[in-house]
Protein backbone atom coordinates (compact mmCIF):
# COMPACT_ATOMS: atom_id res chain seq x y z
CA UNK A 1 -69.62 -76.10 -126.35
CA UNK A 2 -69.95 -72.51 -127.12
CA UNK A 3 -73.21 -69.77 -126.88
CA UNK A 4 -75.52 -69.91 -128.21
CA UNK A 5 -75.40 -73.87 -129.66
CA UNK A 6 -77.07 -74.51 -133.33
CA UNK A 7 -80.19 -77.07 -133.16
CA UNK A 8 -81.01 -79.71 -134.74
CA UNK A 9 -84.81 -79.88 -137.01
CA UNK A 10 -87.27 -82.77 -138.39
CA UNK A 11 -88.13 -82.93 -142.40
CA UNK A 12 -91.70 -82.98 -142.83
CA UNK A 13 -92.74 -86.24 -144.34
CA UNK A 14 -96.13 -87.84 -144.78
CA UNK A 15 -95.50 -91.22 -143.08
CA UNK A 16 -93.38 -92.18 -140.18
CA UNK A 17 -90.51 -94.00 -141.97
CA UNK A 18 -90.24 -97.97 -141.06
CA UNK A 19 -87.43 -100.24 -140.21
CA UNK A 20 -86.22 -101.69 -137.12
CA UNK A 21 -83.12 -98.62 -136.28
CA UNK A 22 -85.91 -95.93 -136.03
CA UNK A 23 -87.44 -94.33 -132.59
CA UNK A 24 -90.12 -92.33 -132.61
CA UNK A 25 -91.17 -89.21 -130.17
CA UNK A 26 -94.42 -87.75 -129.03
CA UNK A 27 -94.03 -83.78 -130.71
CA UNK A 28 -95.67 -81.36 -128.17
CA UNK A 29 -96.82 -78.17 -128.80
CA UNK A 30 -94.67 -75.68 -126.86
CA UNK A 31 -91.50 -73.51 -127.15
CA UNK A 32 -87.86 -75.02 -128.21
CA UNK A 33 -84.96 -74.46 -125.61
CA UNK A 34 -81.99 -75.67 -124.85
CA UNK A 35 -80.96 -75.86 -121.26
CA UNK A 36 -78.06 -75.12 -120.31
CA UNK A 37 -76.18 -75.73 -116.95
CA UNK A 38 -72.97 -73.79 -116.48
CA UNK A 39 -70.77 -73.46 -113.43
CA UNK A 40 -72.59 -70.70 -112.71
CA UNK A 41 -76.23 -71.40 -113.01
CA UNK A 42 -78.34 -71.85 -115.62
CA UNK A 43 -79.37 -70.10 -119.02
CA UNK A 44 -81.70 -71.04 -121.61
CA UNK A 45 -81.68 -70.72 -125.41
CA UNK A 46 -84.37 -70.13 -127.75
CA UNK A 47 -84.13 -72.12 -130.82
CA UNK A 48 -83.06 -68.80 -132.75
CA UNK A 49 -80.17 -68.46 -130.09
CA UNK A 50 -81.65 -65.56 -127.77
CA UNK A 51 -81.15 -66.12 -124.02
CA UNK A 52 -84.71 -66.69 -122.48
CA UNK A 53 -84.20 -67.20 -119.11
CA UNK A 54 -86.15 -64.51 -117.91
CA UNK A 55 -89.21 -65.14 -119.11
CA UNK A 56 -88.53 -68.88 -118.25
CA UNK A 57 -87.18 -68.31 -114.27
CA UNK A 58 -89.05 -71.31 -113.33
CA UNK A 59 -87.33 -73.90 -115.45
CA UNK A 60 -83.83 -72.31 -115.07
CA UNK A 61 -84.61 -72.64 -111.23
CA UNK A 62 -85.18 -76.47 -111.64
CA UNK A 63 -82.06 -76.75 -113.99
CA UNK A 64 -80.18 -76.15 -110.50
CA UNK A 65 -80.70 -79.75 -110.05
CA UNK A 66 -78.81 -80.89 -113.13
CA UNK A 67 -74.64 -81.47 -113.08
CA UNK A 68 -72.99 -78.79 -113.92
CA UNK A 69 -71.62 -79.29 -117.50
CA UNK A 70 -75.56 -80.70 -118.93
CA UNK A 71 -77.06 -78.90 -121.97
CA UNK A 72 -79.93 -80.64 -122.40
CA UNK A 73 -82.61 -80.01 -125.93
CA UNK A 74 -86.34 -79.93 -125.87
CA UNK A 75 -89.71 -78.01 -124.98
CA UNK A 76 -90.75 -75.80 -122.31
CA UNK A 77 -94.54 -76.86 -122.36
CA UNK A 78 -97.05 -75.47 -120.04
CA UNK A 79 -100.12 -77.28 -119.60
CA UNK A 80 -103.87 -76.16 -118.59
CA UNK A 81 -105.89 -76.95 -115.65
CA UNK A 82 -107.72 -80.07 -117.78
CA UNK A 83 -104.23 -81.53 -118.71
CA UNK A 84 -103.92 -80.42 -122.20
CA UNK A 85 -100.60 -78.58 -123.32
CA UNK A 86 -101.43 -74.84 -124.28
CA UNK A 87 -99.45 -73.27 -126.70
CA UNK A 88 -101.19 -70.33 -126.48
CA UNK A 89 -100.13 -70.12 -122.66
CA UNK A 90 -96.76 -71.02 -123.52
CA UNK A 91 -96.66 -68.39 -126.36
CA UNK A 92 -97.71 -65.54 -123.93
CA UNK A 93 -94.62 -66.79 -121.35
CA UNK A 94 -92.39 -66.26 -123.73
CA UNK A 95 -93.67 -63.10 -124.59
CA UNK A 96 -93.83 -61.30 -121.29
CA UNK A 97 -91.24 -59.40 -119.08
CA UNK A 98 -90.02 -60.61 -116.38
CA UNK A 99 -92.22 -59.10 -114.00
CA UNK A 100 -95.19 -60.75 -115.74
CA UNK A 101 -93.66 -64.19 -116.99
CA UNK A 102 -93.30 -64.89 -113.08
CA UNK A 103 -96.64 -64.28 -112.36
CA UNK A 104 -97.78 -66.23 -114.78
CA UNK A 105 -95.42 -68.69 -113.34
CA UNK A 106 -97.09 -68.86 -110.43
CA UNK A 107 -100.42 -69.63 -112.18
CA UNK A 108 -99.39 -71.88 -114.53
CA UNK A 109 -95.50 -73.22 -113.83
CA UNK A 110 -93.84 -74.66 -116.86
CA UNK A 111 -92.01 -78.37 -117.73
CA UNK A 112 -89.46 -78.71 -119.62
CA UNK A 113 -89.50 -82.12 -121.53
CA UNK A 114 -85.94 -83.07 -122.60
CA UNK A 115 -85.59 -84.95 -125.76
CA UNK A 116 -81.88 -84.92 -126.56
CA UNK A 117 -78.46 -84.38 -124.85
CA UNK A 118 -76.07 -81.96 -126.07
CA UNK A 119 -73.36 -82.19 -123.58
CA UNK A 120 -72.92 -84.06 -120.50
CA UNK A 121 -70.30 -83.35 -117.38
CA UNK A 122 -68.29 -85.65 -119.52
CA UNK A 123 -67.81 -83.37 -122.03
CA UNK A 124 -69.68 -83.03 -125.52
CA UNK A 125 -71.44 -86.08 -126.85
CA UNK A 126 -73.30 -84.67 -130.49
CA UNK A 127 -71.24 -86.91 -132.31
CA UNK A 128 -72.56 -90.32 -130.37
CA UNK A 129 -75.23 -92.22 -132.06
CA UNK A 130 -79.07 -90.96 -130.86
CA UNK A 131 -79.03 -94.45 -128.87
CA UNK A 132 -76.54 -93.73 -126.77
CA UNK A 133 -77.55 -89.95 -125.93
CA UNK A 134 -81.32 -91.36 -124.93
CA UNK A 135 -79.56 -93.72 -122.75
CA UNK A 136 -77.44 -91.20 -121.49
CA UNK A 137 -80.14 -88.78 -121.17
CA UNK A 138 -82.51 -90.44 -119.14
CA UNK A 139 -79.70 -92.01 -116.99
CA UNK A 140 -79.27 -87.90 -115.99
CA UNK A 141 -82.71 -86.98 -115.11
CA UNK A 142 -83.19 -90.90 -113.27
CA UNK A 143 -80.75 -88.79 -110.40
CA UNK A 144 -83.22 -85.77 -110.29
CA UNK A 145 -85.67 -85.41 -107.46
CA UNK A 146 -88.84 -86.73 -108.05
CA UNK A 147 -91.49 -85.05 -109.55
CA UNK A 148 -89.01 -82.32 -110.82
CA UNK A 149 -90.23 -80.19 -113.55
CA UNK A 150 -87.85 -81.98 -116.54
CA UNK A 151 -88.86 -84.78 -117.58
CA UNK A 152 -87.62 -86.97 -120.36
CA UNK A 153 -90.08 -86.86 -123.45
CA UNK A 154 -92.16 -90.10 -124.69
CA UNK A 155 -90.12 -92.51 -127.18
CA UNK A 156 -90.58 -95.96 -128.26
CA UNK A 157 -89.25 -98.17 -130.93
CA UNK A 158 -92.54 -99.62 -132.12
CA UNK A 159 -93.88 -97.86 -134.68
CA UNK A 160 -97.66 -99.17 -134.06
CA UNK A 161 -97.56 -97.43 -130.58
CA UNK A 162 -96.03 -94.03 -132.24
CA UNK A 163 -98.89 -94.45 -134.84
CA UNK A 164 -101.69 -95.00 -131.64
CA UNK A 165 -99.86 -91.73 -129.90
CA UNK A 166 -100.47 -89.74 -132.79
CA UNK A 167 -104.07 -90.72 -133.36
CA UNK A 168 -105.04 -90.53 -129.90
CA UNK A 169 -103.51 -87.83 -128.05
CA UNK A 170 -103.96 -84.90 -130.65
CA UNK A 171 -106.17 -82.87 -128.32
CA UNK A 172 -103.83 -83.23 -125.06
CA UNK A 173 -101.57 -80.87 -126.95
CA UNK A 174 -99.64 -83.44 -129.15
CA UNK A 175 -98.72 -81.99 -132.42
CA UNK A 176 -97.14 -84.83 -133.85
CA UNK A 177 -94.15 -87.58 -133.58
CA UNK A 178 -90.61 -86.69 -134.44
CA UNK A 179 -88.41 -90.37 -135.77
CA UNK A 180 -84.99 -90.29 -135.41
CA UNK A 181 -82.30 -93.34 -136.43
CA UNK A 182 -80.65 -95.18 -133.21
CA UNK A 183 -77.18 -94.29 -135.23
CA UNK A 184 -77.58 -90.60 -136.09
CA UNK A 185 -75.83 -88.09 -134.16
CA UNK A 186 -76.97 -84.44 -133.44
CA UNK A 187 -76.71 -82.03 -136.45
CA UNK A 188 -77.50 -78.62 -136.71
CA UNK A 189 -80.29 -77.46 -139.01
CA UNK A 190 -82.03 -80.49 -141.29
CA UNK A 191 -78.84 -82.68 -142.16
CA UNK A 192 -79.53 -84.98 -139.11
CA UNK A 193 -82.06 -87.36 -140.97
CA UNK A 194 -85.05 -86.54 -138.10
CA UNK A 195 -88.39 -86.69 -139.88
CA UNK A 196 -92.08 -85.25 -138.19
CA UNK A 197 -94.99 -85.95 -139.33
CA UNK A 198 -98.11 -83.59 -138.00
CA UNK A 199 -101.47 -83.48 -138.32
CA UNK A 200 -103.13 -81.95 -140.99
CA UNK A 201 -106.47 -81.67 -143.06
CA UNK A 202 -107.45 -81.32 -146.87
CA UNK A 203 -109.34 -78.21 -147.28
CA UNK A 204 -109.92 -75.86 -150.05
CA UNK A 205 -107.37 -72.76 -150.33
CA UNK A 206 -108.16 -69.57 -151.98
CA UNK A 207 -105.16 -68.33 -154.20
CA UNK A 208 -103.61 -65.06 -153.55
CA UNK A 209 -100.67 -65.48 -154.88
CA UNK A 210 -96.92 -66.82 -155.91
CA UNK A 211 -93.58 -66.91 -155.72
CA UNK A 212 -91.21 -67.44 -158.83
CA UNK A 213 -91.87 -66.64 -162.33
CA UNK A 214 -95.55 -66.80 -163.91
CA UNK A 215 -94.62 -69.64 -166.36
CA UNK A 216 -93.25 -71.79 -163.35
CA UNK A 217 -94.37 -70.78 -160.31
CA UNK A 218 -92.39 -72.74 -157.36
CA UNK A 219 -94.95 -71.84 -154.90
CA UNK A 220 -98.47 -71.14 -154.15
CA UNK A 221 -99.42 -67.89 -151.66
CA UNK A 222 -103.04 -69.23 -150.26
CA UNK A 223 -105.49 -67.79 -147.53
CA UNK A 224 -106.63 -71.06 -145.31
CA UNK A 225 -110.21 -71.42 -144.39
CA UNK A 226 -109.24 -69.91 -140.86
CA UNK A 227 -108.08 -66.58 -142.07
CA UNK A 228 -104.30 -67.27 -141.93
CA UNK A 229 -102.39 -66.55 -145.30
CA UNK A 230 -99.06 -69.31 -146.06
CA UNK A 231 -97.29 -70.25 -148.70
CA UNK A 232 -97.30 -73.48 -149.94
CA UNK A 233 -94.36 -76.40 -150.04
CA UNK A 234 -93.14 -76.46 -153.59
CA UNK A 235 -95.70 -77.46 -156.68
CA UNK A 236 -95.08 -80.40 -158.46
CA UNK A 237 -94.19 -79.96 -162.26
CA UNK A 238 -98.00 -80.77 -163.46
CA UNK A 239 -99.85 -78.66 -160.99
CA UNK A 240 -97.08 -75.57 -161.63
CA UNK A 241 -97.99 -75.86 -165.57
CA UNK A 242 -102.04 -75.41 -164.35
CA UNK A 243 -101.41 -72.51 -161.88
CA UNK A 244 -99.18 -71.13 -164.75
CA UNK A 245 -102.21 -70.48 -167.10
CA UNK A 246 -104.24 -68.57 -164.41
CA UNK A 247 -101.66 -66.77 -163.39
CA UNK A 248 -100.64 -65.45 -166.85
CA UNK A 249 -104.18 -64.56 -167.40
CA UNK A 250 -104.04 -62.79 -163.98
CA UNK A 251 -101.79 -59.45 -165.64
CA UNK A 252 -99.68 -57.59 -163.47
CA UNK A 253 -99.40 -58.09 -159.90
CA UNK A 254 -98.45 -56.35 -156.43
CA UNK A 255 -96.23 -57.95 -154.09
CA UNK A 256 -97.80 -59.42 -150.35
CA UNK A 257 -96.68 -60.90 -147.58
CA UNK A 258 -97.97 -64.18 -145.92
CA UNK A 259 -98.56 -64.39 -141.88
CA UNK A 260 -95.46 -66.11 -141.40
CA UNK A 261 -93.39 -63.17 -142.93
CA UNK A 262 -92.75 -64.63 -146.65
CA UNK A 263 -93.07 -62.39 -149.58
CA UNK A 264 -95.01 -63.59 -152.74
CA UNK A 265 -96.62 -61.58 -156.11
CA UNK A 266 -100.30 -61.23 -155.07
CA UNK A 267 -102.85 -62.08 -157.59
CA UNK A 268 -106.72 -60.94 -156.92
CA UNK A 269 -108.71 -62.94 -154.70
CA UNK A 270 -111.03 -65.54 -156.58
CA UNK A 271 -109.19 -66.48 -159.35
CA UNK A 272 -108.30 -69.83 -158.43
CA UNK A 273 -108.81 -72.32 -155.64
CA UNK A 274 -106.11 -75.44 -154.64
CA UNK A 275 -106.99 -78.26 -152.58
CA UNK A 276 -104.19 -78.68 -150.22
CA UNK A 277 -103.31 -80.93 -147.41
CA UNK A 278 -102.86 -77.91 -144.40
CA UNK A 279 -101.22 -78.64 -140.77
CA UNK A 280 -103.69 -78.14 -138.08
CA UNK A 281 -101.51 -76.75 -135.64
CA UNK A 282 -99.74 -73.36 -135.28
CA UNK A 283 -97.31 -74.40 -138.00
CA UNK A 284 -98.22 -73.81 -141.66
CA UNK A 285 -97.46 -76.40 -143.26
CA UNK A 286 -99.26 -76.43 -146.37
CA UNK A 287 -98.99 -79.19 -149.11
CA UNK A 288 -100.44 -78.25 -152.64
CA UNK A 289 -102.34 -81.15 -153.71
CA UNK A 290 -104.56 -80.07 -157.02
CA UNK A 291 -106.25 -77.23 -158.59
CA UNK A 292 -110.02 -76.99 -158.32
């Protein structure tokens, strides 16, 4: 496999899907990374491809204990002193200089919860079905020392018990569950078939603006009740013809920028407000649901 390797992502979906080839992971709340472990030592990707072993030297210590040849996928989490997973904590690890991330190390040491195997001593094994790289997965960490810091994450087959995990275990830091088919290999990017759901809450959105054309706008710019500005998933056909007629009566317009770096044609505060369906965690997922 060659530096840095592309990852695979979920579709956001509003149901876990059903059948009897699906399994189902807990989603925690941390930073993506895949592990590798060369001949040499260890490094470890971010999701966007930067090495991040420095501000990680705790988990690329532990991922000594793997084969050489293993490049593992999955979170570096750090958890609090009740139990709960922090993304905050793991947000300000990632951030820091080396100096820094190992003294926050020491307060706070992170796990890294492996959820997929890229490559094994064997050699590369994306193209095997998801059912035989779980297998194959926790047959690797099964010869790790007990109580090491990477651990294999939660799965199970049943959907009732992946609907229970993500009911009950919201405030330990779970974001969500992740379903992937038993016969899908790894792909990069969203071609894979993996589908999330997360949690989320209706709530009334304040329009700001849009992106597209006035007559059909294909998205909604909208400031959340916590402060955070996001654009919205794409309108459906009837609620872009409603927006349409407010925005036309709007005039001329500046362009903005939402939190999460998007650009949009800003519109003045107060003109209209959505009801949309927003994630509750870090991630903005925002689904446009009807004008109010």
């Amino acid at each position: 496999m060659d530096w840095p390797a592309p990852v695979a992502l979920a579709q956001s979906v509003p149901e876990l899907p059903t059948g009897t080839d699906w399994s189902y992971e807990v989603k925690l709340d941390g930073h993506r990374m895949i592990m590798w472990r060369t001949g040499d030592g260890v490094r470890l990707q971010a999701r966007s491809g930067r090495d991040v072993t420095a501000a990680w030297g705790d988990l690329a210590l532990v991922g000594h204990h793997l084969p050489a040849g293993s490049v593992l996928d999955g979170e570096a989490v750090i958890a609090t002193e009740d139990g709960r997973i922090s993304f905050e904590a793991a947000q300000a690890r990632a951030a820091s200089s080396p100096t820094r991330a190992h003294r926050l190390a020491t307060q706070l040491p992170a796990h890294y919860i492996a959820f997929d195997a890229l490559q094994l001593p064997s050699g590369d094994v994306r193209a095997r079905p998801y059912s035989e790289r779980r297998a194959a997965l926790l047959n690797l960490l099964a010869e790790l020392p007990a109580a090491t810091a990477i651990q294999a994450v939660s799965a199970t087959t049943d959907r009732d018990t992946a609907r229970t995990w993500y009911t009950t275990l919201h405030s330990q830091g779970v974001e969500g569950i992740v379903a992937k088919r038993a016969t899908s290999p790894y792909r990069a990017g969203r071609t894979g078939g993996w589908q999330k759901i997360r949690h989320a809450e209706t709530v009334d959105a304040d329009v700001i603006g849009y992106t597209g054309p006035q007559t059909r706008p294909r998205a909604l710019a909208v400031r959340l009740p916590n402060g955070r500005t996001a654009l919205t998933q794409t309108l459906s056909a009837p609620l872009a013809a409603q927006i349409a007629q407010v925005l036309v009566a709007a005039g001329p317009a500046k362009q903005g920028r939402a939190d999460t770096g998007e650009t949009y044609t800003r519109i003045p505060s107060g003109l209209a407000v959505v009801e949309v369906l927003a994630g509750t965690t870090r991630h903005a997922v925002v689904t446009p649901l009807r004008l109010r």
